[in-house]
PDB file of N, CA and C in Angstrom:
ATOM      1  N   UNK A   1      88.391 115.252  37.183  1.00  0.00           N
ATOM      2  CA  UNK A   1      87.811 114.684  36.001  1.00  0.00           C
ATOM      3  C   UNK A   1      87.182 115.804  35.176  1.00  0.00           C
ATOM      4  N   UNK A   2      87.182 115.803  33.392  1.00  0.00           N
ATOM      5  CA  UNK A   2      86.977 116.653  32.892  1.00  0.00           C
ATOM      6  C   UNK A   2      85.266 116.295  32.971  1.00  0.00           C
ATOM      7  N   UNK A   3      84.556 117.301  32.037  1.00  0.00           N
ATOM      8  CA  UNK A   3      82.776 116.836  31.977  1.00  0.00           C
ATOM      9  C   UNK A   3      82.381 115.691  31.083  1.00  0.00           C
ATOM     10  N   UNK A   4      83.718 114.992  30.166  1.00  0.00           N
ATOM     11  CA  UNK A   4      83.461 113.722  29.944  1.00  0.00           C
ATOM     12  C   UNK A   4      83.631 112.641  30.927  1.00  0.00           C
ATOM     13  N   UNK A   5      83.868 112.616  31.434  1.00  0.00           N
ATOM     14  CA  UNK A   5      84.341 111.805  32.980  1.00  0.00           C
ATOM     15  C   UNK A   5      85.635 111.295  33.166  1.00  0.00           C
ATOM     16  N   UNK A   6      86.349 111.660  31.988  1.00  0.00           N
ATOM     17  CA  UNK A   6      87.694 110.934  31.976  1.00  0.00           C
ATOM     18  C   UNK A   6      88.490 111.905  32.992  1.00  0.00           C
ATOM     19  N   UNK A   7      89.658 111.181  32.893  1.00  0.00           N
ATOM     20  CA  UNK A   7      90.596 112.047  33.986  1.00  0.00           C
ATOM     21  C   UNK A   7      91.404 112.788  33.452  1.00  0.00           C
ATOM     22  N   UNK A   8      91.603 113.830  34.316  1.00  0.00           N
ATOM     23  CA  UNK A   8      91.866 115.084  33.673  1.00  0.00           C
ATOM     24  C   UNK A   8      94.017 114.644  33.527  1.00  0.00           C
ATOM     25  N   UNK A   9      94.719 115.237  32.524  1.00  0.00           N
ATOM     26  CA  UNK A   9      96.352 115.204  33.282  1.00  0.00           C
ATOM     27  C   UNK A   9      96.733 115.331  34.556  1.00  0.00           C
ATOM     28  N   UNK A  10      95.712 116.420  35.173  1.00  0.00           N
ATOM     29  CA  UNK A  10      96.342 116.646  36.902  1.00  0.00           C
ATOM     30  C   UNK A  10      95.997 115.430  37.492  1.00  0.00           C
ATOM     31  N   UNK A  11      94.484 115.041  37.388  1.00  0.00           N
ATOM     32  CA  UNK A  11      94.155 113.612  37.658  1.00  0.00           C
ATOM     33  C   UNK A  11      95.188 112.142  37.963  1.00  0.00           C
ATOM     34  N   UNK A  12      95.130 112.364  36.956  1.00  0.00           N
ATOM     35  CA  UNK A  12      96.948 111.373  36.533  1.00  0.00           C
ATOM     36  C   UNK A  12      98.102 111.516  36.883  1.00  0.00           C
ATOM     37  N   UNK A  13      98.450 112.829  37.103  1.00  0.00           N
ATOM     38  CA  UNK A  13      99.836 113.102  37.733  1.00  0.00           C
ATOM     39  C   UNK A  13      99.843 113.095  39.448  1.00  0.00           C
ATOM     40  N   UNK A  14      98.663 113.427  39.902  1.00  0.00           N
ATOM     41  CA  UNK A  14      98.003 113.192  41.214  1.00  0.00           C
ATOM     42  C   UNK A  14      98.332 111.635  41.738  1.00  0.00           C
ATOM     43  N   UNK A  15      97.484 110.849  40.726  1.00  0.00           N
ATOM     44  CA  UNK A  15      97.654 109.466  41.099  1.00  0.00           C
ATOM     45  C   UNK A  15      98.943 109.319  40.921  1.00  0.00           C
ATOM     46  N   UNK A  16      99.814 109.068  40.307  1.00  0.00           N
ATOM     47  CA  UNK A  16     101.428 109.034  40.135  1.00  0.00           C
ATOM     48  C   UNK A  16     102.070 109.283  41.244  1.00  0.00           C
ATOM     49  N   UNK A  17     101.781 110.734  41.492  1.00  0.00           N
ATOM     50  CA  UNK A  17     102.332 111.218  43.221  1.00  0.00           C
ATOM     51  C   UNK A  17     102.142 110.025  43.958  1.00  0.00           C
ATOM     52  N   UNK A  18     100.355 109.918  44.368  1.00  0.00           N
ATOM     53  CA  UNK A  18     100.228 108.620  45.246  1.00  0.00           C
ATOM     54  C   UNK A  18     100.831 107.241  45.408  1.00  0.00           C
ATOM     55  N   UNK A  19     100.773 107.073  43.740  1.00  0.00           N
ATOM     56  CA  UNK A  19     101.939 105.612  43.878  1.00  0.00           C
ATOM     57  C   UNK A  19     103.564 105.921  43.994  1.00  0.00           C
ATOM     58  N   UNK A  20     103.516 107.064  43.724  1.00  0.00           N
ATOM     59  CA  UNK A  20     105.299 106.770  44.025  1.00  0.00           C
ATOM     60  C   UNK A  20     105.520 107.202  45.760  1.00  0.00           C
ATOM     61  N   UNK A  21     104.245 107.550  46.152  1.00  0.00           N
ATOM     62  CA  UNK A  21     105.099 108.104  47.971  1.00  0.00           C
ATOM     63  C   UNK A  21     105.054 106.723  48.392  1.00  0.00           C
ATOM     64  N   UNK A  22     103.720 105.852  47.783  1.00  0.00           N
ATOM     65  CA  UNK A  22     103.677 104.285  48.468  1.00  0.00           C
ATOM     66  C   UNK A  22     105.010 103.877  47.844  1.00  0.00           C
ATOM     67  N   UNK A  23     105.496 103.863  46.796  1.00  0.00           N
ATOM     68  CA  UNK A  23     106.559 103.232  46.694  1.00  0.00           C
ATOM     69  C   UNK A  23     107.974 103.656  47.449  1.00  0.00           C
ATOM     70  N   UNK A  24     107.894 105.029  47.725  1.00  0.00           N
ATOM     71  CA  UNK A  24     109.290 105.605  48.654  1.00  0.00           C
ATOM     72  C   UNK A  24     109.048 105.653  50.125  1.00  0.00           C
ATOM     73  N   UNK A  25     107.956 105.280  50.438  1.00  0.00           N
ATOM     74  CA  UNK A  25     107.454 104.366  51.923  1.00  0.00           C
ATOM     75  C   UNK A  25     107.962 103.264  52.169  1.00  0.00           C
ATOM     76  N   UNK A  26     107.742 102.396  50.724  1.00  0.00           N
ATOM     77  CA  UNK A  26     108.141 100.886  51.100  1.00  0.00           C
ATOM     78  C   UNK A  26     109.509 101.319  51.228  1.00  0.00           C
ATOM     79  N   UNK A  27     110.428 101.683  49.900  1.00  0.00           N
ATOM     80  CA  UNK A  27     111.745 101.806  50.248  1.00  0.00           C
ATOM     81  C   UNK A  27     112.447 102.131  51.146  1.00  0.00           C
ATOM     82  N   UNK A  28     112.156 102.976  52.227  1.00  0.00           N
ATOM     83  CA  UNK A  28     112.468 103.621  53.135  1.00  0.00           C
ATOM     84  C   UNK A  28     112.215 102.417  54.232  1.00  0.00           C
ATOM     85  N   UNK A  29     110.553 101.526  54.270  1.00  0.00           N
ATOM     86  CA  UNK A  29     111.523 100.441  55.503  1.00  0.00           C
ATOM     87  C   UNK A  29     112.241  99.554  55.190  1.00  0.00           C
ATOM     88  N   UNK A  30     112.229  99.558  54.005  1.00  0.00           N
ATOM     89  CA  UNK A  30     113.121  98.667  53.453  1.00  0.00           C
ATOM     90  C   UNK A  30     115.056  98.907  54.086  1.00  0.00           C
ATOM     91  N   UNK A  31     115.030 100.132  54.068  1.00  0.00           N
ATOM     92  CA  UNK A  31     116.104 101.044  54.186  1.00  0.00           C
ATOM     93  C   UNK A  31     116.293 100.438  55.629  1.00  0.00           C
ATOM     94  N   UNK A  32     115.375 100.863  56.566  1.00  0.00           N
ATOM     95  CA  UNK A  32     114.925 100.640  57.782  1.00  0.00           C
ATOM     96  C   UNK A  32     115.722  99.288  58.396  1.00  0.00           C
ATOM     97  N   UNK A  33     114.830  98.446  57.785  1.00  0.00           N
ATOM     98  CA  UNK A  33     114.734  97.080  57.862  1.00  0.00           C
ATOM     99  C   UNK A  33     116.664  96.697  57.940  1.00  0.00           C
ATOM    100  N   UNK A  34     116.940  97.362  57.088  1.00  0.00           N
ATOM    101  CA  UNK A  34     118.509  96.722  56.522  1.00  0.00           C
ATOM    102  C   UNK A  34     119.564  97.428  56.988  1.00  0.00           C
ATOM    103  N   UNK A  35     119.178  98.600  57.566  1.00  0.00           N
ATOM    104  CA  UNK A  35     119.858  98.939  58.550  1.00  0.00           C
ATOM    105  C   UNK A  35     120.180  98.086  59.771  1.00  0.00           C
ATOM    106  N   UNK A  36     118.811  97.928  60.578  1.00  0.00           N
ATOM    107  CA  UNK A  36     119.139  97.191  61.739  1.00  0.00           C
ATOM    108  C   UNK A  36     119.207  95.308  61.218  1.00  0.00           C
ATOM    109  N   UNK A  37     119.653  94.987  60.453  1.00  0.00           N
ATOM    110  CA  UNK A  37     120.182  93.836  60.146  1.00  0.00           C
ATOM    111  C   UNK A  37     121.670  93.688  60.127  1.00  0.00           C
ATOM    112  N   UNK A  38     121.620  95.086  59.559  1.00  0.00           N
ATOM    113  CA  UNK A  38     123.036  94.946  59.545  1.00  0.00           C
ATOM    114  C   UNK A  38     124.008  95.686  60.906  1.00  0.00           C
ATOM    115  N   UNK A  39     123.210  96.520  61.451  1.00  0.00           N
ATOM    116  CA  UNK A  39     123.618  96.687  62.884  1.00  0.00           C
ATOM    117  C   UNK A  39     123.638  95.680  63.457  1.00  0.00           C
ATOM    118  N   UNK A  40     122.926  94.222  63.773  1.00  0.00           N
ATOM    119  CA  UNK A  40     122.856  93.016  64.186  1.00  0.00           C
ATOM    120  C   UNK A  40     123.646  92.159  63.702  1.00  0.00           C
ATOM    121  N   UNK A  41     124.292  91.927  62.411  1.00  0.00           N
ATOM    122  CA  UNK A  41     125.267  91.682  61.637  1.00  0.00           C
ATOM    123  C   UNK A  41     126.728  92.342  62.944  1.00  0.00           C
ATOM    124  N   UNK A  42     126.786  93.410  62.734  1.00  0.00           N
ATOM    125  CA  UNK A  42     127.900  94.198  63.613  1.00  0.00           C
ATOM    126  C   UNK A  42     128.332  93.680  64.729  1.00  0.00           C
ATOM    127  N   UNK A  43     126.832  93.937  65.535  1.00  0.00           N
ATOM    128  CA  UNK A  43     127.065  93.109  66.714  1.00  0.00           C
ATOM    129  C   UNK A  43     127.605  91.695  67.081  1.00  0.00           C
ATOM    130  N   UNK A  44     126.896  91.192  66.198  1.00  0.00           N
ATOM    131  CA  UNK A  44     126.997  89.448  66.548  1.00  0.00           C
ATOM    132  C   UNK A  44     128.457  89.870  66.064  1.00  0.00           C
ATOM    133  N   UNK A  45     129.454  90.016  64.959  1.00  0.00           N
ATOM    134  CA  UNK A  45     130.788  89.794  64.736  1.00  0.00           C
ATOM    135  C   UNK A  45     131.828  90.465  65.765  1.00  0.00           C
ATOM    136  N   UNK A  46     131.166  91.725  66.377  1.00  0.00           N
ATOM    137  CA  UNK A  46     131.811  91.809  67.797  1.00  0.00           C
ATOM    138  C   UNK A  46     131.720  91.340  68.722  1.00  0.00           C
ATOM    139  N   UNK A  47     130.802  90.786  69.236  1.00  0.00           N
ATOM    140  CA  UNK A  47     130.468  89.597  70.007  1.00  0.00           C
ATOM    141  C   UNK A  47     131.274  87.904  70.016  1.00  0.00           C
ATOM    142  N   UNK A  48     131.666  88.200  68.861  1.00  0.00           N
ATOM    143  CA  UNK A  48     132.581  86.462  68.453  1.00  0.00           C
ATOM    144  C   UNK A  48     133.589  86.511  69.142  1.00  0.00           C
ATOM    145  N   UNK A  49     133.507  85.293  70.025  1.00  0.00           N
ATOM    146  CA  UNK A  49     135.062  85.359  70.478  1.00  0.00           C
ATOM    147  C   UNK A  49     136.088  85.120  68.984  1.00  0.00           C
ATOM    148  N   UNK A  50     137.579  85.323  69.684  1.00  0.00           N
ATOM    149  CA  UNK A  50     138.854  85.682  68.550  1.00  0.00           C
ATOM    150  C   UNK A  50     138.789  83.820  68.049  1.00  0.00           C
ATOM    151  N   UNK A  51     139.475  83.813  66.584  1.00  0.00           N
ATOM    152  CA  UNK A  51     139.534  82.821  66.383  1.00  0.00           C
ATOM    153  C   UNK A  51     140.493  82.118  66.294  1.00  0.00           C
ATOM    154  N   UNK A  52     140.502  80.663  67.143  1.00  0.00           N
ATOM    155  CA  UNK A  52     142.063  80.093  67.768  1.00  0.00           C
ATOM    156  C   UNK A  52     142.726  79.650  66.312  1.00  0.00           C
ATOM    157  N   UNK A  53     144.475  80.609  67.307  1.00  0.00           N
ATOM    158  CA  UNK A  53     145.489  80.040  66.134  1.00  0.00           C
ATOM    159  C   UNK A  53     145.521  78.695  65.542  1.00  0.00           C
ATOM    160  N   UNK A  54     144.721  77.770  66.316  1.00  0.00           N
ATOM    161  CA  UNK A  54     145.280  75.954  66.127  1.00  0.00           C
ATOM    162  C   UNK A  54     143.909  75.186  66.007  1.00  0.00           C
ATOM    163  N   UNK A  55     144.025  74.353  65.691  1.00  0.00           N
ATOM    164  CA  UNK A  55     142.543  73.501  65.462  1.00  0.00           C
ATOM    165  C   UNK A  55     142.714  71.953  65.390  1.00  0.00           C
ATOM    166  N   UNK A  56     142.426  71.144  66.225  1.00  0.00           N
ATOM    167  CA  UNK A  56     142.585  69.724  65.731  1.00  0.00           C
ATOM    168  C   UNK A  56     141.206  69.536  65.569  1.00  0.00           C
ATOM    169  N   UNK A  57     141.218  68.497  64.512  1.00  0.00           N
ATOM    170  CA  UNK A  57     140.134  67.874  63.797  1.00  0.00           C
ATOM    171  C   UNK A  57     139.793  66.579  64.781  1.00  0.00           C
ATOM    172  N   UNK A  58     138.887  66.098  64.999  1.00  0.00           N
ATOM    173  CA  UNK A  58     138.296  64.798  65.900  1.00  0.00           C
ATOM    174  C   UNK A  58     137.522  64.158  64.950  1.00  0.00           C
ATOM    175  N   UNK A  59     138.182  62.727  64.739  1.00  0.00           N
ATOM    176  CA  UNK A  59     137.392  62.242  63.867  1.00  0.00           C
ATOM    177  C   UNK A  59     135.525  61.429  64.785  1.00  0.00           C
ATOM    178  N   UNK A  60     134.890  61.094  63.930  1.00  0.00           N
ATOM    179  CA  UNK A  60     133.685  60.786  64.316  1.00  0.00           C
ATOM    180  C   UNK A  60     133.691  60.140  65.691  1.00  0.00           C
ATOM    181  N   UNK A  61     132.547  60.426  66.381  1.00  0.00           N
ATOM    182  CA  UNK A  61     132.692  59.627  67.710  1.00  0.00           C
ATOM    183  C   UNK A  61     133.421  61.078  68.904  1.00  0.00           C
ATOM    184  N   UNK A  62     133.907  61.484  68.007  1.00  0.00           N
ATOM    185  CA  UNK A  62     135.230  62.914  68.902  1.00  0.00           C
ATOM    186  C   UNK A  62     135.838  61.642  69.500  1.00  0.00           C
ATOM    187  N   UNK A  63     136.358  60.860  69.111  1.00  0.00           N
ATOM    188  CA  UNK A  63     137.279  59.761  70.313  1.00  0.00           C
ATOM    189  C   UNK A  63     138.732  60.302  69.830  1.00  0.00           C
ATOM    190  N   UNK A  64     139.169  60.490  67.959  1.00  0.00           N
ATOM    191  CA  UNK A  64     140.766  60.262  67.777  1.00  0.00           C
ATOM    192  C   UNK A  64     140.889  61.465  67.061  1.00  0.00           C
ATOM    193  N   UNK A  65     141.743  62.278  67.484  1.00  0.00           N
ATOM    194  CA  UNK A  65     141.730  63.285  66.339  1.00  0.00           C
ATOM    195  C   UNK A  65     142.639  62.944  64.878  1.00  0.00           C
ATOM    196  N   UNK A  66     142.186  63.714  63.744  1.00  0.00           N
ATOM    197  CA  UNK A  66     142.459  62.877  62.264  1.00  0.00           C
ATOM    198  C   UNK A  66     143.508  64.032  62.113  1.00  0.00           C
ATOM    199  N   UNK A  67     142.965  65.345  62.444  1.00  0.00           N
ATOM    200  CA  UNK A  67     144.076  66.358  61.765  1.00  0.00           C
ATOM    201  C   UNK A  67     144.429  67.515  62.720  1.00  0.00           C
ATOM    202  N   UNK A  68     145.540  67.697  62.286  1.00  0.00           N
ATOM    203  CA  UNK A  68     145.877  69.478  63.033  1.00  0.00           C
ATOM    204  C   UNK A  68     145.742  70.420  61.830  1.00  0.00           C
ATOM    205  N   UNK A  69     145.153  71.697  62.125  1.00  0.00           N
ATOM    206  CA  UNK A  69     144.881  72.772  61.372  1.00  0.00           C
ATOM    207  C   UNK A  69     145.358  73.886  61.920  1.00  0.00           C
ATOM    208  N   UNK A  70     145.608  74.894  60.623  1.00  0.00           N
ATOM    209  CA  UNK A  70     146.322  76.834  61.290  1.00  0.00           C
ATOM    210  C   UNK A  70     144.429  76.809  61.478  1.00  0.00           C
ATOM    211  N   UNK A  71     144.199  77.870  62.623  1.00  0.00           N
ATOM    212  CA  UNK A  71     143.062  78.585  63.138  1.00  0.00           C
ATOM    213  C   UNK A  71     142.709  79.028  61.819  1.00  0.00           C
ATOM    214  N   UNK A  72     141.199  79.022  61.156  1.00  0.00           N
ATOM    215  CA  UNK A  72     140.956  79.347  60.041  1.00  0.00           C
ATOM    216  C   UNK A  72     140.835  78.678  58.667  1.00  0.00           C
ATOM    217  N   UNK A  73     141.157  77.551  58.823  1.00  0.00           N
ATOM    218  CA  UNK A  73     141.643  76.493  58.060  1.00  0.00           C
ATOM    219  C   UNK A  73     140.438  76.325  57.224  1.00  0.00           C
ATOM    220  N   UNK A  74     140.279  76.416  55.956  1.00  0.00           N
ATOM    221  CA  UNK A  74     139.376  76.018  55.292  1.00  0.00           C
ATOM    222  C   UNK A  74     138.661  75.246  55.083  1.00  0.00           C
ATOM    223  N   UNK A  75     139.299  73.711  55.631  1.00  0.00           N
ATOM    224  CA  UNK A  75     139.071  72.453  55.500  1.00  0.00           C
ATOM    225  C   UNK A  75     139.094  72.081  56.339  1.00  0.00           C
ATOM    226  N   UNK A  76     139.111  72.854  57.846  1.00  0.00           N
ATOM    227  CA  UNK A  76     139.004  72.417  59.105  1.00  0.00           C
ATOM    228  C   UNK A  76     136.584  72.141  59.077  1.00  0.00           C
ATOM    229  N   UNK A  77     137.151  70.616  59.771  1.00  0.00           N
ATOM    230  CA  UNK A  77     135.427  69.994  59.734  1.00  0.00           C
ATOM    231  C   UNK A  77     134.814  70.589  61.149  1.00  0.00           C
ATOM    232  N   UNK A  78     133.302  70.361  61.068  1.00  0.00           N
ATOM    233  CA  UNK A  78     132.637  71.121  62.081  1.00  0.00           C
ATOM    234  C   UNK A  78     133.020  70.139  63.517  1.00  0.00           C
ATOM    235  N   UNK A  79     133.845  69.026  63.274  1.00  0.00           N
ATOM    236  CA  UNK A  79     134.516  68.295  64.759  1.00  0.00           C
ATOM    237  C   UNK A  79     135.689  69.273  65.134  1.00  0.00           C
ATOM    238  N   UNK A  80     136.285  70.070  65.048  1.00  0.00           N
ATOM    239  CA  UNK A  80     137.411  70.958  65.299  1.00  0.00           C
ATOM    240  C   UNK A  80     136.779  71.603  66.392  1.00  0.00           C
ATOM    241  N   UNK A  81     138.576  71.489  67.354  1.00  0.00           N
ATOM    242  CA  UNK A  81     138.137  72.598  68.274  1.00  0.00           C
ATOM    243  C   UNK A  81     139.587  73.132  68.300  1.00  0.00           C
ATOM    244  N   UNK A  82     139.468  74.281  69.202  1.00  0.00           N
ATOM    245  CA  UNK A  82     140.614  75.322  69.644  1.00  0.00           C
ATOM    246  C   UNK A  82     141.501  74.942  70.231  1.00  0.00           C
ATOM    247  N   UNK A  83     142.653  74.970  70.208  1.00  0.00           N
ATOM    248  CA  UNK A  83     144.104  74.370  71.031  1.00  0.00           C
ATOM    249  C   UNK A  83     144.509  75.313  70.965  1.00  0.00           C
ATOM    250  N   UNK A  84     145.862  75.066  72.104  1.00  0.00           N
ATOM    251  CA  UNK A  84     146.814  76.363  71.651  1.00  0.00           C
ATOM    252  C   UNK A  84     148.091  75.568  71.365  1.00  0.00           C
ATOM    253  N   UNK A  85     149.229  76.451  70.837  1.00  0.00           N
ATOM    254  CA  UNK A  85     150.196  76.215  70.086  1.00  0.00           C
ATOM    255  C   UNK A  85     150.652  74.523  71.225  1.00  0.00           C
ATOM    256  N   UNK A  86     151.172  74.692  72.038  1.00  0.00           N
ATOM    257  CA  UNK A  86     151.768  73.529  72.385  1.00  0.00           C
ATOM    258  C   UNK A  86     151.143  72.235  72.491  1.00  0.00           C
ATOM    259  N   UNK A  87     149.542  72.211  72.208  1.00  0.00           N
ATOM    260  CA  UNK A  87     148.718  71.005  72.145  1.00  0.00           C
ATOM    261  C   UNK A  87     148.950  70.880  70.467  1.00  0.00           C
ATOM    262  N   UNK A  88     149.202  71.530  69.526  1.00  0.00           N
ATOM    263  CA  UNK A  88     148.714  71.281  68.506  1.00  0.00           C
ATOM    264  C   UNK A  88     150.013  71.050  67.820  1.00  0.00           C
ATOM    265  N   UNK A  89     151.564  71.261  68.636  1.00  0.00           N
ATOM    266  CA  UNK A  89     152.738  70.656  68.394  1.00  0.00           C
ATOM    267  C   UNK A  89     152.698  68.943  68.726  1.00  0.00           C
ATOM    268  N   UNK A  90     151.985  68.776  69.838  1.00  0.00           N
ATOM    269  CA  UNK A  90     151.914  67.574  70.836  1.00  0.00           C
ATOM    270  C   UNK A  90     151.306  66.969  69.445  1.00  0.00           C
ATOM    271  N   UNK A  91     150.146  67.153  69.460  1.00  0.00           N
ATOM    272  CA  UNK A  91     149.298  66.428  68.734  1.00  0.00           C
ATOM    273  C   UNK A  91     150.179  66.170  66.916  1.00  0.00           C
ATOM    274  N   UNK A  92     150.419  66.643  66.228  1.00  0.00           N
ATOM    275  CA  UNK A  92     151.438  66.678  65.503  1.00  0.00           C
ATOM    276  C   UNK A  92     152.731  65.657  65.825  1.00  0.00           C
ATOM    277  N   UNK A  93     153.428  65.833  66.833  1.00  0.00           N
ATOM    278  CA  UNK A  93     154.457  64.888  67.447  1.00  0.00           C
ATOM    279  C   UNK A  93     153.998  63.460  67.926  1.00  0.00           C
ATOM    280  N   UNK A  94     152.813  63.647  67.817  1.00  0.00           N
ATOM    281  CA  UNK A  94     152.120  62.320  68.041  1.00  0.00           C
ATOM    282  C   UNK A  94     151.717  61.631  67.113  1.00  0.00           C
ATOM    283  N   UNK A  95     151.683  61.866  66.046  1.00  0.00           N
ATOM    284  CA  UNK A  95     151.401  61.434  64.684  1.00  0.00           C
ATOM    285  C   UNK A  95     149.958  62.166  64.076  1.00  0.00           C
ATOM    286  N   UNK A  96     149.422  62.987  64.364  1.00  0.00           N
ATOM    287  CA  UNK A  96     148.313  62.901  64.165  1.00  0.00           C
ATOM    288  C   UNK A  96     148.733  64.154  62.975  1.00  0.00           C
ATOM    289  N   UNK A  97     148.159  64.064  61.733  1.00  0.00           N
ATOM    290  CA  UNK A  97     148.594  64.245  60.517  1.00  0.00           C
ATOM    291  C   UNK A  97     148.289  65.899  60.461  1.00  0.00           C
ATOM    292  N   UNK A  98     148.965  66.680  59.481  1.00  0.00           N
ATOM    293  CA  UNK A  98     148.842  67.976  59.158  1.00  0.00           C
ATOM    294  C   UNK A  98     147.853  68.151  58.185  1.00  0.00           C
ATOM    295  N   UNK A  99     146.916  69.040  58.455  1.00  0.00           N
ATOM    296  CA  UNK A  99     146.363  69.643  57.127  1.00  0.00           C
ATOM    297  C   UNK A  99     147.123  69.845  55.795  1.00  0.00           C
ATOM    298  N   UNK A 100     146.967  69.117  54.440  1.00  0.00           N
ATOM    299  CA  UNK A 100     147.843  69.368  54.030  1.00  0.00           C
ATOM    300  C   UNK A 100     147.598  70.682  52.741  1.00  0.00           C
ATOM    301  N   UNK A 101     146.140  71.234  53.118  1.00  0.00           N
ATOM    302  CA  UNK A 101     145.935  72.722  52.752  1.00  0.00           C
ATOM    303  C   UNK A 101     146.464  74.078  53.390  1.00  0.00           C
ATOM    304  N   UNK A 102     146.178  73.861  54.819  1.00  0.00           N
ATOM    305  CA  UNK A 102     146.988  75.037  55.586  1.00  0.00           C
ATOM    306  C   UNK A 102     148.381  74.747  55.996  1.00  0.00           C
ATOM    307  N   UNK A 103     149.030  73.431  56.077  1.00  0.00           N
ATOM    308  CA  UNK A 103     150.424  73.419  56.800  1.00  0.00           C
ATOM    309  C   UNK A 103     150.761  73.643  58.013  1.00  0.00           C
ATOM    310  N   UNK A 104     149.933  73.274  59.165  1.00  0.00           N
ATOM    311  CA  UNK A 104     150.081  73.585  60.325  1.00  0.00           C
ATOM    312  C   UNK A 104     151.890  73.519  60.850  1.00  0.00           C
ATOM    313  N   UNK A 105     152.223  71.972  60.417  1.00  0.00           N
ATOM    314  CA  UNK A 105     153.624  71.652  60.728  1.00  0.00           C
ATOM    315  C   UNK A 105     155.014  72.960  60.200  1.00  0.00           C
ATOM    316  N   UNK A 106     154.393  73.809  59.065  1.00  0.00           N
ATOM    317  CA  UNK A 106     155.308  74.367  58.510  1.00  0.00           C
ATOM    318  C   UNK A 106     155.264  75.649  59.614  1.00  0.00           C
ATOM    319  N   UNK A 107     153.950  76.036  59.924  1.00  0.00           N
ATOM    320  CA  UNK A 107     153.555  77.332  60.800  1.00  0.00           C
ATOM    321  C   UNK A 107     154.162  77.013  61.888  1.00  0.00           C
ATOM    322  N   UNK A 108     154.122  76.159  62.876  1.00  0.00           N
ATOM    323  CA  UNK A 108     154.616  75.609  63.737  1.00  0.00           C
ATOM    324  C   UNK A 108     156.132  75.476  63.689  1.00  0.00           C
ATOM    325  N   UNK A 109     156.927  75.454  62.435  1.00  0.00           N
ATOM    326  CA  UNK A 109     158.634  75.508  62.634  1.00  0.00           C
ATOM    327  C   UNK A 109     159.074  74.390  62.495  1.00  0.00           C
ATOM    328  N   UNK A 110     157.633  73.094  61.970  1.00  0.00           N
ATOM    329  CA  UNK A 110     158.407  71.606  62.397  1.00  0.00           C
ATOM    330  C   UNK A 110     159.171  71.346  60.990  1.00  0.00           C
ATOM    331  N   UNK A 111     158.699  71.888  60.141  1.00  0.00           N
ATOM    332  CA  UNK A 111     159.247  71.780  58.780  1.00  0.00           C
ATOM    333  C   UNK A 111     159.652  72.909  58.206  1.00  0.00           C
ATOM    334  N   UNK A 112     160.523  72.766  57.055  1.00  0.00           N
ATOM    335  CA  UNK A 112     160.446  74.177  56.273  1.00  0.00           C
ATOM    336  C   UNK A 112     160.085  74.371  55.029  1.00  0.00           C
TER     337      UNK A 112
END
């Protein structure tokens, strides 16, 4: 401070320093922080089991299934589970209807 009491330029550029290390502190756990999120991100997607080629849909109750789906199916509902190819021909040959977004029947060879 000069002998008026105000603050001097160094004064000011001093304080500046101070707020910007607090601010490249925060950034840095920030940095921190989003690193290991996304290392945890990593993990968990290596951790997933693979996702099945086939999917039948179970309608409510899980008693009847409504649809067959390709693995991935967009419009496959949170009642879907994993089959493999010859349950999800069966199920198909049984009437139980094709997705008619993914085409299971076409993937499958039943149609062309």
């Amino acid at each position: 401070m000069n002998d008026s009491g105000a603050p001097t330029r160094l004064d000011m550029l001093r304080f500046l320093e101070r707020v910007q290390l607090g601010d490249l502190d925060r950034t840095r756990r920030w940095i921190v922080a989003e690193e290991r999120r996304e290392t945890e991100r990593q993990r968990g997607a290596q951790a997933r089991p693979p996702e099945p080629d086939w999917l039948i849909e179970m309608g409510l109750g899980g008693r009847d299934p409504v649809y067959v789906h390709v693995g991935g199916c967009h419009m496959a509902g949170k009642r879907s589970r994993g089959v493999d190819r010859d349950q999800a021909l069966r199920g198909l040959t049984e009437g139980v209807p094709a997705c008619t977004h993914c085409r299971p029947d076409t993937e499958l060879g039943m149609l062309d």
